[in-house]
Protein backbone atom coordinates (compact mmCIF):
# COMPACT_ATOMS: atom_id res chain seq x y z
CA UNK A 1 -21.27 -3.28 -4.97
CA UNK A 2 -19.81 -3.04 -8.58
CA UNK A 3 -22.26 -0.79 -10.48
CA UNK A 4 -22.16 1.84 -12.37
CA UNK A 5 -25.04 3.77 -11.41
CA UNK A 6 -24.13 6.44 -9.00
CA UNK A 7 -27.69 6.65 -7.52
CA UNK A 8 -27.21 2.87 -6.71
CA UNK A 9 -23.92 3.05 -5.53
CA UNK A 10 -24.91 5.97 -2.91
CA UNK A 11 -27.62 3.77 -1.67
CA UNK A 12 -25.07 0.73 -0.86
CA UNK A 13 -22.43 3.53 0.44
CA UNK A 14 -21.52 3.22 4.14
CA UNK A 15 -22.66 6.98 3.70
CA UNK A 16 -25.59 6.38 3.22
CA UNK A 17 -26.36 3.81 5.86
CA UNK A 18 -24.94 6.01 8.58
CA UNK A 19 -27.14 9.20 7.80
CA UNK A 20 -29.99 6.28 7.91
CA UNK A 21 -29.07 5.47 11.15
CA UNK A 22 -28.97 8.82 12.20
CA UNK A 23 -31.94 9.66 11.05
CA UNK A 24 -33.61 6.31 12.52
CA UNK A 25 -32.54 7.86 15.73
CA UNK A 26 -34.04 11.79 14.85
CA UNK A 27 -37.48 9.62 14.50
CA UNK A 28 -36.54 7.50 17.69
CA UNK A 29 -36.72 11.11 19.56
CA UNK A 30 -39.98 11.95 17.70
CA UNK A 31 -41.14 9.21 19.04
CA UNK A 32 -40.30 10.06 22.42
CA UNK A 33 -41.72 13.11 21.91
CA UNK A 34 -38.73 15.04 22.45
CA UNK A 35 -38.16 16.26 18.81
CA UNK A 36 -40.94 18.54 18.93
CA UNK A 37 -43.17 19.79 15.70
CA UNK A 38 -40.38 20.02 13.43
CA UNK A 39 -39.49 16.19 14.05
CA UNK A 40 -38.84 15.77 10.25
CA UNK A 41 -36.23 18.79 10.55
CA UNK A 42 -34.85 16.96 13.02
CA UNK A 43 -34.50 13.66 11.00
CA UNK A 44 -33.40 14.71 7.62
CA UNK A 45 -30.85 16.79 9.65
CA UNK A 46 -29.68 13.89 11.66
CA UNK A 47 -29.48 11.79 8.40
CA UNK A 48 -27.17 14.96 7.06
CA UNK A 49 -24.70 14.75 9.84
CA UNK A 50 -24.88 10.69 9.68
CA UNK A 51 -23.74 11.03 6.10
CA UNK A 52 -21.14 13.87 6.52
CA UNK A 53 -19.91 12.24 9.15
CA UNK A 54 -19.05 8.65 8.09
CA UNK A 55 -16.04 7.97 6.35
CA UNK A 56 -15.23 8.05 2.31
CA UNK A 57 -15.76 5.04 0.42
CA UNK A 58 -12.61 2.83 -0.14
CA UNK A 59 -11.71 2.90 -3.58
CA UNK A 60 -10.30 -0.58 -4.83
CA UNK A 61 -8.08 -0.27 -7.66
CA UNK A 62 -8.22 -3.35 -9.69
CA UNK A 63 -5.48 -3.99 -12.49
CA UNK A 64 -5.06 -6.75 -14.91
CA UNK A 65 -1.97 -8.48 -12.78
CA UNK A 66 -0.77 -9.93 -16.41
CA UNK A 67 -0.66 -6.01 -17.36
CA UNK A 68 0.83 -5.14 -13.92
CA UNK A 69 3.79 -7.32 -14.73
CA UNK A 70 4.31 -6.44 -18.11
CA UNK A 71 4.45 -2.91 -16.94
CA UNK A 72 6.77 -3.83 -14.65
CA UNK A 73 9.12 -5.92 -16.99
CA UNK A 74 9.16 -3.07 -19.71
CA UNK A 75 10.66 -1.16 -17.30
CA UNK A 76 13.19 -3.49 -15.99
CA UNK A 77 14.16 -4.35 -19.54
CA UNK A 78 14.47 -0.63 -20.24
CA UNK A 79 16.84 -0.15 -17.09
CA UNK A 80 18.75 -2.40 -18.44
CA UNK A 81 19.01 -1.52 -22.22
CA UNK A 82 20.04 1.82 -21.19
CA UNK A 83 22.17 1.28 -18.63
CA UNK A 84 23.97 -0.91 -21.28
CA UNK A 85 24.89 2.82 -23.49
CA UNK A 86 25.72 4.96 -20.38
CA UNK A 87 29.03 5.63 -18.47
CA UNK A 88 29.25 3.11 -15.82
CA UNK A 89 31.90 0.98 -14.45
CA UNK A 90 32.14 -2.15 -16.69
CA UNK A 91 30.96 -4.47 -13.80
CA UNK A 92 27.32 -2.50 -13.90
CA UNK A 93 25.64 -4.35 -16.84
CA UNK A 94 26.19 -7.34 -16.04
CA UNK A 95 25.03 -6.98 -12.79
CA UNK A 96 22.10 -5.55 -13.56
CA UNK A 97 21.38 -8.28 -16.19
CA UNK A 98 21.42 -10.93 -13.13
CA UNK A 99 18.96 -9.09 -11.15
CA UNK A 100 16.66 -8.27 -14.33
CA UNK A 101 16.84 -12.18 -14.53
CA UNK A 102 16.35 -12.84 -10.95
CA UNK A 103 12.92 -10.84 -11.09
CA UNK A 104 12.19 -11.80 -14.80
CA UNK A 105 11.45 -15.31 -12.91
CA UNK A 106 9.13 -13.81 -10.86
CA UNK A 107 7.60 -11.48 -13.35
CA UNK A 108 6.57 -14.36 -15.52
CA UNK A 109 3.91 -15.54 -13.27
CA UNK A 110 1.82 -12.47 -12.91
CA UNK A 111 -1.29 -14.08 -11.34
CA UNK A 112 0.91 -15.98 -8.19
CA UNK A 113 2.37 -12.64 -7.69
CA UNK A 114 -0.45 -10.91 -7.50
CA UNK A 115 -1.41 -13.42 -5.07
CA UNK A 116 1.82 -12.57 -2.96
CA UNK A 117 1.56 -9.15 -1.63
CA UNK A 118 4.93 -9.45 0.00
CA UNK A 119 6.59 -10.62 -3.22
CA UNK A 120 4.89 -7.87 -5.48
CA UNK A 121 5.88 -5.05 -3.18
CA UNK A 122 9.24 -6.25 -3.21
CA UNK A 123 9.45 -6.36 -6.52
CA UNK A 124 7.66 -3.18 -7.59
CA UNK A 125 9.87 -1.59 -4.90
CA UNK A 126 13.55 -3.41 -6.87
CA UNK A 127 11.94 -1.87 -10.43
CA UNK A 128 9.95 0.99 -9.93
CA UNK A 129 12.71 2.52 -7.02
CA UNK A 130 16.06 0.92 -6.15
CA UNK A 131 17.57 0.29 -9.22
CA UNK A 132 16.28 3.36 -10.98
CA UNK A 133 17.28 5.70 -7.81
CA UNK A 134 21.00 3.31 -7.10
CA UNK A 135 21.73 4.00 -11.36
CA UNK A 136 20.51 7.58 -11.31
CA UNK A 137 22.12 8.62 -8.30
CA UNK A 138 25.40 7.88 -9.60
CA UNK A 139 24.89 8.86 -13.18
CA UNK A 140 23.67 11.98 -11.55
CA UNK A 141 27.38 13.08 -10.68
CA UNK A 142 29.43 14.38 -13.01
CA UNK A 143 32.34 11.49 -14.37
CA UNK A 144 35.31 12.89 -12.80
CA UNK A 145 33.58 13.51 -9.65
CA UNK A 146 32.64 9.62 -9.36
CA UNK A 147 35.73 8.35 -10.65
CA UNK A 148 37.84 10.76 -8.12
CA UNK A 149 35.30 9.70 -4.71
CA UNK A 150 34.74 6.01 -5.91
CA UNK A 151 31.38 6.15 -7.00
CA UNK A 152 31.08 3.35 -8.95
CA UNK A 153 32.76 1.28 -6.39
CA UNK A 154 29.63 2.38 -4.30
CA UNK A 155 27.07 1.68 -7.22
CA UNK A 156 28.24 -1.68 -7.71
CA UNK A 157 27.82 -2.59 -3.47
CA UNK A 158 24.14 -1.22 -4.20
CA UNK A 159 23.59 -3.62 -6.83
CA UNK A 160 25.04 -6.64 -4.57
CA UNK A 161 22.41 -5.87 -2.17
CA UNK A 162 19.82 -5.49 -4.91
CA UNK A 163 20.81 -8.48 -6.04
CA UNK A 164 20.86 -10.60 -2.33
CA UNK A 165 17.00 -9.11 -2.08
CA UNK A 166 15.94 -10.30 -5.22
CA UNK A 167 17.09 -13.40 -4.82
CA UNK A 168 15.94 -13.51 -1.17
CA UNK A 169 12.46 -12.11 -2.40
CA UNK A 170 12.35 -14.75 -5.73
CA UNK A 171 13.81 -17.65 -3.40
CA UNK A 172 10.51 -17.10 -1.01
CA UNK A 173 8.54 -16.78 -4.03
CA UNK A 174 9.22 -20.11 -5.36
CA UNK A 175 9.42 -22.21 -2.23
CA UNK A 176 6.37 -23.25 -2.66
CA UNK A 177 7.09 -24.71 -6.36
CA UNK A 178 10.31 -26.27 -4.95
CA UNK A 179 8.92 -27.50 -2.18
CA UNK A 180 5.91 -29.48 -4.28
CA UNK A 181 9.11 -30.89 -6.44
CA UNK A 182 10.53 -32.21 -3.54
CA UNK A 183 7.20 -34.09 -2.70
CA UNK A 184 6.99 -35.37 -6.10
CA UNK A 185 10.28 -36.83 -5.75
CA UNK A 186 9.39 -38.70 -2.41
CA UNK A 187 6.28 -40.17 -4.21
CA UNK A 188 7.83 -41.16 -6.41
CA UNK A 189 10.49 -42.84 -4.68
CA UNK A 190 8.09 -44.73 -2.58
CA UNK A 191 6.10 -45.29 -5.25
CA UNK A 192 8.94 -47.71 -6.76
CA UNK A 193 8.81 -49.34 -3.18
């Protein structure tokens, strides 16, 4: 229940209907006659330890997915803008340019990825973690250090495999829109039959 009234909310809580039940019980014993003269002791207790006892309310977090992916694009783009003024090996940028496009693609169509749980993890998990963590982790060491062990040679396998997911993740993402294509085609092929 979406309301705004706490009093209301408690009353629809799963709380609330468990410390009923409970106490439906304490007045199931009165009725027995095993709760004794302080039956209603008995109940409101019972409808304490129902309500203590059931679990918290889930809390649904609901964002604008239009937001969600803007959010998510501002940070990609400003990955990219900076990695564009850093010291990294000249192959870096443009790397990371591809894969910016690859999930631009999917970005652009905030309400189908919302849709595709799979897809938005994947790609909240490309922006918000393995591109940030593969660029800082090498900008982390110190030049001559990276250029002495290879570093950059290591940064730019990361972003292959970046890359290969995004594309795997976008490819699965649009399958669907390719695959409608595809039926267009052979309608209208037969169509000219």
């Amino acid at each position: 229940m979406a309301t705004s009234d706490p009093v209301l909310r408690y009353l629809a809580s799963w709380k609330n209907l468990a410390g009923c039940t409970a106490g439906l019980a304490g007045l199931l014993l009165h009725f027995a006659g095993l709760a004794g003269s302080y039956w209603v002791v008995v109940v409101v207790g019972l409808y304490g330890v129902g309500a203590l006892a059931a679990p918290p309310e889930r809390i649904v977090l609901v964002t604008d997915p239009e937001q969600e992916a803007g959010e998510l694009r501002r940070e990609l783009d400003a990955l990219v803008l900076r990695v564009r003024d850093l010291r990294v090996p000249d192959e870096v940028p443009p790397k990371l340019a591809e894969i910016a496009e690859v999930l631009r693609g999917v970005l652009d169509r905030p309400r189908e990825l919302r849709a595709d749980p799979d897809a938005l993890h994947a790609v909240t998990r490309l922006v918000g973690t393995d591109l940030p963590l593969s660029v800082q982790s090498y900008l982390n060491l110190p030049w001559w250090y990276a250029a002495a062990r290879g570093s950059g040679t290591e940064l730019v396998r990361q972003l292959d495999l970046l890359h290969a997911d995004a594309v795997r993740t976008a490819e699965r993402f649009h399958s669907a829109d390719a695959q409608r294509q595809a039926d267009h085609t052979r309608y209208l092929e037969d169509r000219d039959r």
